[in-house]
Protein backbone atom coordinates (compact mmCIF):
# COMPACT_ATOMS: atom_id res chain seq x y z
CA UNK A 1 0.00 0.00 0.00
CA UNK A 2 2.58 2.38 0.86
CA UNK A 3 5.05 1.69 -1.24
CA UNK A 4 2.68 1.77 -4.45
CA UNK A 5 1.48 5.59 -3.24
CA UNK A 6 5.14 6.96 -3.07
CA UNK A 7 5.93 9.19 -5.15
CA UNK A 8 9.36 10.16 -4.98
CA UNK A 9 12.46 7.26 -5.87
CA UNK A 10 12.98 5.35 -2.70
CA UNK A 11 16.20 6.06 -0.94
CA UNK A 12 18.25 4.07 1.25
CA UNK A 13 20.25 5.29 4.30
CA UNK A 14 22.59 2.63 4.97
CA UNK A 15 23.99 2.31 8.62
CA UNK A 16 26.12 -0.35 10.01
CA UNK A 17 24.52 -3.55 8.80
CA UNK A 18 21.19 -1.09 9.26
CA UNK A 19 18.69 -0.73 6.26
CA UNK A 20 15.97 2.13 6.13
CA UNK A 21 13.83 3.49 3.58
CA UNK A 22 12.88 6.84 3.72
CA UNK A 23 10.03 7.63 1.91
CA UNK A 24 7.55 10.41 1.24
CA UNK A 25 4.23 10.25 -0.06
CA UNK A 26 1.88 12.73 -2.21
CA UNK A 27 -1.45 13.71 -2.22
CA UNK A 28 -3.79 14.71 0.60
CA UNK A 29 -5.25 13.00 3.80
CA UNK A 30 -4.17 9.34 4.94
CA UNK A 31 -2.14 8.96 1.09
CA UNK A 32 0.34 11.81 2.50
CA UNK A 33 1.19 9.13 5.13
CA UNK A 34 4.65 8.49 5.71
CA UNK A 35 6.68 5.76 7.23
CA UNK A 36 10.17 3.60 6.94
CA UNK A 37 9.37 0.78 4.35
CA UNK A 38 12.09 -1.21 6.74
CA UNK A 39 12.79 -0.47 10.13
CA UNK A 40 16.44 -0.38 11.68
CA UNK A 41 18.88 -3.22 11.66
CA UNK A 42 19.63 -4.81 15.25
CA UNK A 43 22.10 -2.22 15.94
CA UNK A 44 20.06 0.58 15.51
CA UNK A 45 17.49 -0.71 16.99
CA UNK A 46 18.96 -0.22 20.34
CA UNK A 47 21.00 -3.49 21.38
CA UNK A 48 22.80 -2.30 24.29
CA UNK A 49 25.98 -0.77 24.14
CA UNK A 50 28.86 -3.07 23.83
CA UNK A 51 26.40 -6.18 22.89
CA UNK A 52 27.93 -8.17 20.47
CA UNK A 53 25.48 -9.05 17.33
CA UNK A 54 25.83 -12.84 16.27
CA UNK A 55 26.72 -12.83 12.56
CA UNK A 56 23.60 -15.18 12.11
CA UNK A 57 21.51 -12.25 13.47
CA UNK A 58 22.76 -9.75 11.15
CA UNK A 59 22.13 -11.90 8.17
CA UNK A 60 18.52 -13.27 9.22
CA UNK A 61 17.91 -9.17 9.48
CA UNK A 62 19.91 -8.16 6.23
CA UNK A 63 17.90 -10.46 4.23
CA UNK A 64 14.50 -10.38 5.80
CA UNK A 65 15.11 -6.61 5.28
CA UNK A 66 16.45 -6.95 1.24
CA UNK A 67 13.48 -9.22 0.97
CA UNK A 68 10.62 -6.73 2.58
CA UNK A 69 12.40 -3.81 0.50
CA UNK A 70 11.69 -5.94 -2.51
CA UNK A 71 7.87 -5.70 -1.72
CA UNK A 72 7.22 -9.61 -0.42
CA UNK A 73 5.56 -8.80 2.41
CA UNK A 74 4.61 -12.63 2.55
CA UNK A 75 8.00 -13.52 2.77
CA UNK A 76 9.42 -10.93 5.24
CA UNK A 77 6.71 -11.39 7.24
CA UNK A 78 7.59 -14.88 7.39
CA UNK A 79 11.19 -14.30 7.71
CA UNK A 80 11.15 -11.68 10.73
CA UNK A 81 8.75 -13.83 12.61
CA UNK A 82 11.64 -16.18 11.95
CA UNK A 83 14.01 -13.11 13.00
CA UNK A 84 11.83 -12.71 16.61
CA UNK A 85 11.59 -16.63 17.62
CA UNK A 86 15.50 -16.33 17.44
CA UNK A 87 15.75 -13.13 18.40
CA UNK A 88 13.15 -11.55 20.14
CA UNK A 89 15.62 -8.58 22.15
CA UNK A 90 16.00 -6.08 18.43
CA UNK A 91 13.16 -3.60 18.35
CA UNK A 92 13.62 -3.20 14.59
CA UNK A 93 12.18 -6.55 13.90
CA UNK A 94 9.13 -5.66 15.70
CA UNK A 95 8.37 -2.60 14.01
CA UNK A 96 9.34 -4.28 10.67
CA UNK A 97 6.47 -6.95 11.60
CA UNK A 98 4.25 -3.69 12.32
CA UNK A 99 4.90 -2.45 9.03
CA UNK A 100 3.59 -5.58 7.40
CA UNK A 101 0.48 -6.30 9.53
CA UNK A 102 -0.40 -2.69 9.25
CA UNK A 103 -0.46 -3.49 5.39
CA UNK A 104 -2.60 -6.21 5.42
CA UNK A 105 -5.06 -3.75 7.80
CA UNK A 106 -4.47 -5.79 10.67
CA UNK A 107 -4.84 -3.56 13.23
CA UNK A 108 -4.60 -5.79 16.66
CA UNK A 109 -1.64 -7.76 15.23
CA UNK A 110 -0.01 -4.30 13.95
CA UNK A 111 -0.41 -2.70 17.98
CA UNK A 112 1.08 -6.22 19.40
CA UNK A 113 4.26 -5.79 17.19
CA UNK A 114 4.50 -1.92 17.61
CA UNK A 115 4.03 -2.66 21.84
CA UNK A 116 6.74 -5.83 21.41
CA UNK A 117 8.85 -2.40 20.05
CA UNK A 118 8.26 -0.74 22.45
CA UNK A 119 8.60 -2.86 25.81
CA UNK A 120 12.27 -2.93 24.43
CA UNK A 121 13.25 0.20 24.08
CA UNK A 122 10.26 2.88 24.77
CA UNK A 123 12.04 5.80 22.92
CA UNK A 124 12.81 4.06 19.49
CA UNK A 125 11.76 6.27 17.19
CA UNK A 126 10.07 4.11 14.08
CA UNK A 127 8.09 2.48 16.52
CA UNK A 128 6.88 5.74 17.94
CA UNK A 129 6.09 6.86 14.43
CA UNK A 130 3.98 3.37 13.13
CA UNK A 131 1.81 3.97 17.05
CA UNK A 132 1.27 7.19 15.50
CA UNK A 133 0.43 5.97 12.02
CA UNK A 134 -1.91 3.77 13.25
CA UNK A 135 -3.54 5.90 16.26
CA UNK A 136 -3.93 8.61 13.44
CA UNK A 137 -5.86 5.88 10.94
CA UNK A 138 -8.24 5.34 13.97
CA UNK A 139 -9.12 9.09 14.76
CA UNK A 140 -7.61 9.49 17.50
CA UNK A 141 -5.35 12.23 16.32
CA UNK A 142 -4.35 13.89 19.74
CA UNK A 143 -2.80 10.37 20.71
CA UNK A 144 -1.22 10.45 17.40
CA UNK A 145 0.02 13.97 18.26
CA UNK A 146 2.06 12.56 21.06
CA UNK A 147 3.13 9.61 20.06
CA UNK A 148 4.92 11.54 16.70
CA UNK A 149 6.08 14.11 19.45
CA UNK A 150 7.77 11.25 21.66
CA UNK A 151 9.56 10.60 18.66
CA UNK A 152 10.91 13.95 17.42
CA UNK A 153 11.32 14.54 21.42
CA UNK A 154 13.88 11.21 21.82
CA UNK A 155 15.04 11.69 18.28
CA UNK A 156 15.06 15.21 16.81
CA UNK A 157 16.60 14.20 13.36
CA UNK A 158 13.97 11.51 12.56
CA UNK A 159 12.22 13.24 9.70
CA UNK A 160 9.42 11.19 9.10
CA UNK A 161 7.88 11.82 12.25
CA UNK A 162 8.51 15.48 11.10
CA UNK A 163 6.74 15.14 8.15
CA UNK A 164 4.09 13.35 9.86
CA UNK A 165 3.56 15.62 11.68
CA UNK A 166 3.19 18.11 9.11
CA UNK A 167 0.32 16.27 7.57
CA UNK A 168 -1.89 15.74 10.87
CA UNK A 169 -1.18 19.31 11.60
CA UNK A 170 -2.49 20.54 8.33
CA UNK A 171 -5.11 17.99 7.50
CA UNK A 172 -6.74 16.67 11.04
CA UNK A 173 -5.92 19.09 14.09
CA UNK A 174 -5.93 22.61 11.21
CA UNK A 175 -3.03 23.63 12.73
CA UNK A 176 -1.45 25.45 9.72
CA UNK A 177 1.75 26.95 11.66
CA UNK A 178 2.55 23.83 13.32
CA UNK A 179 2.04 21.88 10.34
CA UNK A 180 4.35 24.59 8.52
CA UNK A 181 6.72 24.06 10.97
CA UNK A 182 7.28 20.66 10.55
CA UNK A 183 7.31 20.12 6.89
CA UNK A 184 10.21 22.63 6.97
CA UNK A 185 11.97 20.28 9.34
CA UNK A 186 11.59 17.60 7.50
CA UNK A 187 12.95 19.20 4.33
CA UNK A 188 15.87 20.63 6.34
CA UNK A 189 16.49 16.86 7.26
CA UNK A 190 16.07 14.94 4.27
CA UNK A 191 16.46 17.60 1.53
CA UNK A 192 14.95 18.94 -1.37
CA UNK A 193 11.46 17.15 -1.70
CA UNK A 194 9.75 19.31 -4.53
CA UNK A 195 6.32 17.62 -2.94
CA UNK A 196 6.67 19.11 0.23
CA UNK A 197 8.43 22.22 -1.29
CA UNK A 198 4.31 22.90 -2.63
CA UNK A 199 3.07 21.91 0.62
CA UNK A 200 5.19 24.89 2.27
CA UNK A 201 4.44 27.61 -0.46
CA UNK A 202 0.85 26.92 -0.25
CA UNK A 203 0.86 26.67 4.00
CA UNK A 204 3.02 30.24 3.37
CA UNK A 205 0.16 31.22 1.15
CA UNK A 206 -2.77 30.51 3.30
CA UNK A 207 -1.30 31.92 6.36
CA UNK A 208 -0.46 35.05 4.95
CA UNK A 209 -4.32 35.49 3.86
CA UNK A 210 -5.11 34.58 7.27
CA UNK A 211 -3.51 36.87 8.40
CA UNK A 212 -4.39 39.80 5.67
CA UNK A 213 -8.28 38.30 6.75
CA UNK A 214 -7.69 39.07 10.89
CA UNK A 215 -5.64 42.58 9.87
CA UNK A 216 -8.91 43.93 7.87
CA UNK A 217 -11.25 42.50 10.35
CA UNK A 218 -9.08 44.93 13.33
């Protein structure tokens, strides 16, 4: 679902043994929703300091990963429930599993991976941002609100909870300077995204006339 909606080239950030896709969407209300196509290896994912990661681990994950950022869901899913039987301590596995259950709309099995997440480490950030994908889905925007803010708070360069931000800002709370205020973030983060470059100018836009609006009305 999400990666069919995208609308820019996928791009991947690649960490130590760690494999994330960054990815924006266009278009207006849940379509602008944004999240990692593949969560953080097992080192970013917050194994503790020190912890060394058995090879096997890293190459369960690395192909699990190269598998899911193919687009077989059915296999990943298959492969990082593997991934968790073995290794059940890497939050990134659990968000990964969140991703995929949140595709197929399961929404129980999608909050039992994203909680797995966090039991393990309450601050990582992609499983922040899918509890705030999927509170967001279910109206309940103000939970949403916080859960993206947990993230940005723990993690102020994770852009997609930025840009997330941006678009329940705008579209569900009508929060136009907040919203403006994180889509600028996120473009300060990731770059030029000409999307959200339109999504700025027309924020700029409306707010000036707001403001024109309240300056006649004095």
């Amino acid at each position: 679902m999400l990666l069919q909606r995208f609308t820019r080239k996928t791009r991947f950030a690649a960490g130590l043994l760690t494999l994330l896709v960054v990815a924006g969407c266009a278009g207006s209300g849940p379509a602008r929703e944004a999240g990692p196509q593949v969560a953080p290896g097992p080192e970013a994912a917050g194994a503790p300091a020190g912890v060394q990661i058995p090879a096997e681990a890293r190459t369960l994950f690395e192909q699990a990963a190269a598998v899911m950022a193919a687009g077989d869901f059915v296999d990943a899913e298959l492969r990082f429930k593997e991934f968790v039987l073995l290794y059940p301590d890497y939050p990134g596995a659990h968000v990964n599993l969140a991703i995929i259950h949140a595709k197929n709309e399961d929404d129980d099995a999608t909050r039992a991976a994203i909680d797995a997440a966090l039991a393990l480490n309450p601050g990582h950030p992609a499983a922040l941002n899918q509890l705030g994908m999927l509170l967001r889905r279910n109206g309940n925007f103000l939970e949403a609100e916080a859960a993206y803010m947990k993230a940005v708070t723990v993690s102020p360069e994770y852009a997609l909870a930025h840009y997330n931000l941006g678009v329940l800002n705008e579209l569900y709370l009508q929060r136009l300077e907040e919203a403006l205020r994180h889509f600028e973030t996120y473009q300060q983060l990731v770059g030029e995204d000409e999307q959200v470059e339109r999504w700025i100018a027309d924020l700029k836009r409306r707010l000036a006339a707001s403001q024109r609006t309240a300056n006649v009305a004095e």
